[in-house]
N, C-alpha and C. Protein backbone atom coordinates (compact mmCIF):
# COMPACT_ATOMS: atom_id res chain seq x y z
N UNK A 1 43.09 -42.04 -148.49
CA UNK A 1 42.05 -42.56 -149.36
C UNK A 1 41.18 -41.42 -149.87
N UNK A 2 40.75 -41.47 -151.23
CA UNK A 2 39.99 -40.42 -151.79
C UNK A 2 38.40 -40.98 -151.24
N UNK A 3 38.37 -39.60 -150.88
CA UNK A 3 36.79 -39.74 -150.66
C UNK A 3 36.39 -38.26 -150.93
N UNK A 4 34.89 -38.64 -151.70
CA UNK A 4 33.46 -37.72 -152.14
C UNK A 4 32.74 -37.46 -151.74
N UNK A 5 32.71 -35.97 -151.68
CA UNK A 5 31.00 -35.61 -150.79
C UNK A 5 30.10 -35.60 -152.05
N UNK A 6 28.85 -35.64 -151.54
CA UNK A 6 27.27 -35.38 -152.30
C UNK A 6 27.54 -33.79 -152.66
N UNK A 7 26.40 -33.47 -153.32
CA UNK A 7 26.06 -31.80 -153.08
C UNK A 7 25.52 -31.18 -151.96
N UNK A 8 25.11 -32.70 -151.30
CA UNK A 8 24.36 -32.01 -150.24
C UNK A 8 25.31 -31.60 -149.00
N UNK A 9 26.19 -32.80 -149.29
CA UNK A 9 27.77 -32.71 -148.13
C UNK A 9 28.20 -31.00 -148.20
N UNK A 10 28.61 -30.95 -149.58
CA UNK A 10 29.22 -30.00 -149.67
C UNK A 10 28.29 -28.72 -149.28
N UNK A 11 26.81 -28.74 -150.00
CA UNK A 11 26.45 -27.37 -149.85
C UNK A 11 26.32 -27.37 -148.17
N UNK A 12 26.31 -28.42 -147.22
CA UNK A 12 26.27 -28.23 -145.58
C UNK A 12 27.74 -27.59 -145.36
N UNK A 13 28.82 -28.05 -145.53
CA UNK A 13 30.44 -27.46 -145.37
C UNK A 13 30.14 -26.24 -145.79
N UNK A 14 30.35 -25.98 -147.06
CA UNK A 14 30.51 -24.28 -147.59
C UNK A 14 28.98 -23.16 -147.28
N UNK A 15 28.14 -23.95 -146.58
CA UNK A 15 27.05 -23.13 -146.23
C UNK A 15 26.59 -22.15 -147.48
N UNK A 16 26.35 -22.75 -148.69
CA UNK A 16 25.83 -21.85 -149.80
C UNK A 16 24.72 -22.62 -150.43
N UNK A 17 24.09 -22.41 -151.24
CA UNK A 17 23.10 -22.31 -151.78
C UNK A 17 23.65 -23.26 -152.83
N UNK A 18 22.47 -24.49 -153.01
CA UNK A 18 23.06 -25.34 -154.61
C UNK A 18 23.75 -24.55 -156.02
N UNK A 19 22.27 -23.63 -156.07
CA UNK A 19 22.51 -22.20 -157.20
C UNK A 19 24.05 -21.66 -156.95
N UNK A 20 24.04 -20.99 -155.98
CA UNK A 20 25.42 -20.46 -155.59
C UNK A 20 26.60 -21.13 -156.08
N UNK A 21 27.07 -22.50 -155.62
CA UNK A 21 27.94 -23.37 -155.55
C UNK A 21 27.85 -24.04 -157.19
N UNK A 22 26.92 -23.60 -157.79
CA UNK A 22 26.57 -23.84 -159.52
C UNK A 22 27.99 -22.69 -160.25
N UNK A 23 26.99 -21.41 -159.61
CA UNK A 23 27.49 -20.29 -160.56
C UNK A 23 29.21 -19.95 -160.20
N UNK A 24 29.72 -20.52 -158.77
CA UNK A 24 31.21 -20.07 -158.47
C UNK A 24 32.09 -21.38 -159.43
N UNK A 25 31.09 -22.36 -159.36
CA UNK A 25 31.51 -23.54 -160.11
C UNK A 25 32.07 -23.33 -161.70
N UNK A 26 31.18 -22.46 -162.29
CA UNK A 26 30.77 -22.30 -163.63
C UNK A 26 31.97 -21.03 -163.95
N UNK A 27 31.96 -20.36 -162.91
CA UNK A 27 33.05 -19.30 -162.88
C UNK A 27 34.36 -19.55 -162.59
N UNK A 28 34.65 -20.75 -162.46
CA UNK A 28 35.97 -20.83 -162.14
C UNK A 28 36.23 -21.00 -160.67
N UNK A 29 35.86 -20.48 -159.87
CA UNK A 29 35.85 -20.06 -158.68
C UNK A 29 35.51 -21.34 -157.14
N UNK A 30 35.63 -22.08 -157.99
CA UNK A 30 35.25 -23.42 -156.90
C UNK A 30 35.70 -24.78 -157.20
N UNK A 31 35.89 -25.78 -156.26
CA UNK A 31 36.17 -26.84 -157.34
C UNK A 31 35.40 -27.39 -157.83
N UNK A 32 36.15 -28.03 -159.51
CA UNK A 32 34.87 -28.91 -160.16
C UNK A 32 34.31 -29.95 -159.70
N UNK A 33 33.39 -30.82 -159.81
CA UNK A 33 32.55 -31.81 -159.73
C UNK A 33 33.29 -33.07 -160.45
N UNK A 34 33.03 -34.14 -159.95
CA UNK A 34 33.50 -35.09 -161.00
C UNK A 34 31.99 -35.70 -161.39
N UNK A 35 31.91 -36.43 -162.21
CA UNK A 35 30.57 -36.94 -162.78
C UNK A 35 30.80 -38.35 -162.55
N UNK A 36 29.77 -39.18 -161.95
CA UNK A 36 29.64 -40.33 -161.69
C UNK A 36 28.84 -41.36 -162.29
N UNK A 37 27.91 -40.73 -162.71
CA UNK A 37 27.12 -41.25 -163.56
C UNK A 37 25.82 -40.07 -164.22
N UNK A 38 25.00 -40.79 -164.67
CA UNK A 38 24.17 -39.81 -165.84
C UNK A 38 23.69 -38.74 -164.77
N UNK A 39 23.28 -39.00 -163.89
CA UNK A 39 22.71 -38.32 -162.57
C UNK A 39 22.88 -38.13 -161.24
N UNK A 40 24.29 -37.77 -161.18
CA UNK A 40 25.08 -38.40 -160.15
C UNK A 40 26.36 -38.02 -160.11
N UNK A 41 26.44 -36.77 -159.03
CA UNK A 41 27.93 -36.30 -158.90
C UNK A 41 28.25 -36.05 -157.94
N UNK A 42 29.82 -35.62 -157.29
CA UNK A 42 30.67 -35.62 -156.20
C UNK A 42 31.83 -34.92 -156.41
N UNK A 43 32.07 -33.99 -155.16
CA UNK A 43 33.19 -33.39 -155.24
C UNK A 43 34.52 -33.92 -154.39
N UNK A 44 35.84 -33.66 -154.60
CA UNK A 44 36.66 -34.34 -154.48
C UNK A 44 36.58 -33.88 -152.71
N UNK A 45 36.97 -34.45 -151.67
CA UNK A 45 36.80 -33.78 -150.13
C UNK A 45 37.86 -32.94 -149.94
N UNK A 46 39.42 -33.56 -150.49
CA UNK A 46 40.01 -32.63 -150.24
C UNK A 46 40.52 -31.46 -150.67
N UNK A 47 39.92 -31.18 -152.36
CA UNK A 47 39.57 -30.03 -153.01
C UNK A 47 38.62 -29.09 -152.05
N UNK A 48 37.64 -29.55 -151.87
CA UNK A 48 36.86 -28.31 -150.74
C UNK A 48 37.13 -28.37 -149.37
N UNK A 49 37.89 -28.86 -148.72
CA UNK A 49 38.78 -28.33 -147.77
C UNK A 49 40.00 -27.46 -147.94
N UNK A 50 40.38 -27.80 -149.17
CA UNK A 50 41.95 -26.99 -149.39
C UNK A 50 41.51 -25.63 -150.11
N UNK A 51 39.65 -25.61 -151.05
CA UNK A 51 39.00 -24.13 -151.42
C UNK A 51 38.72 -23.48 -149.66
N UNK A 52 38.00 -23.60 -148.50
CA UNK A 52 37.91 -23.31 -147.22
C UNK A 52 39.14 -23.05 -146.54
N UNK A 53 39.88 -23.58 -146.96
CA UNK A 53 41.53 -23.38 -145.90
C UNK A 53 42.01 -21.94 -146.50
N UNK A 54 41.68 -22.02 -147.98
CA UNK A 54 42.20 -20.39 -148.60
C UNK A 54 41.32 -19.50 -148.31
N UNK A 55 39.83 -19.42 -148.03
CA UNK A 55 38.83 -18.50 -147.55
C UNK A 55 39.50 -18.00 -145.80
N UNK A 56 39.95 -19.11 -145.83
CA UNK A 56 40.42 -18.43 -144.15
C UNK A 56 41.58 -17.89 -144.44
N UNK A 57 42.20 -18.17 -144.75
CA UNK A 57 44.04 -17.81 -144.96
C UNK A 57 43.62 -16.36 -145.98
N UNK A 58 42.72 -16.09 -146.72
CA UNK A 58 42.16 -14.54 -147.56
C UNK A 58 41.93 -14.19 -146.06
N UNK A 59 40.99 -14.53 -145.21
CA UNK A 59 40.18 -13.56 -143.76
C UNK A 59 41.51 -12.84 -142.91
N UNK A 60 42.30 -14.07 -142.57
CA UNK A 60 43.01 -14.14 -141.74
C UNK A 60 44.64 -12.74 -142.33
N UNK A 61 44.67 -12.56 -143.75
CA UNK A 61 45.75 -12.53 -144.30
C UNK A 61 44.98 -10.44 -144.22
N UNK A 62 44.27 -10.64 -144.69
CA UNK A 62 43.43 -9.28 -144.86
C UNK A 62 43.02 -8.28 -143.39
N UNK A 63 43.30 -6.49 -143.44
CA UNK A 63 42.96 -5.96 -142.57
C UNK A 63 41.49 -6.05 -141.90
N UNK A 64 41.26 -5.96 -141.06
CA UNK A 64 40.12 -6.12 -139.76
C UNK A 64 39.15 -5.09 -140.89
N UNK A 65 37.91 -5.78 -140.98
CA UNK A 65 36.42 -4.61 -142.09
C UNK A 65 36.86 -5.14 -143.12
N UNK A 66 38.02 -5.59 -144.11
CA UNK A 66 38.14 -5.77 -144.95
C UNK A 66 37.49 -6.59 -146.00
N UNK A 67 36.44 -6.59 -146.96
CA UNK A 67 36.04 -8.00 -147.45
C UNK A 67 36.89 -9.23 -148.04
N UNK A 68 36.52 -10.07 -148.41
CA UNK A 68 37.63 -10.87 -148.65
C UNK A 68 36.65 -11.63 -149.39
């Protein structure tokens, strides 16, 4: 079953900043939002689990000091 986090869901999971999670948004770099209504949005759950599963699999894939 599809289920949606808030912004607030999400910005607690990815531990970033609303701003932050705006600008990786805006960049490509995150998943999009769906729009729910005029004031009122949600991201898909298992889009930002499957963006977090690749932040680890970059950590995990990359030498020890390395940034990622």
């Amino acid at each position: 079953m599809l289920k949606l986090l808030s912004k607030r869901q999400v910005r607690d999971r990815v531990l970033y900043s609303f701003a932050h999670i705006d600008r990786l948004e805006k960049a490509g770099l995150f998943p999009r939002r769906v729009r729910l209504g005029q004031s009122r949005v949600g991201w898909v759950e298992e889009e930002i689990t499957a963006w977090l599963q690749r932040k680890i699999q970059a950590r995990d894939s990359s030498p020890p000091g390395a940034t990622v």
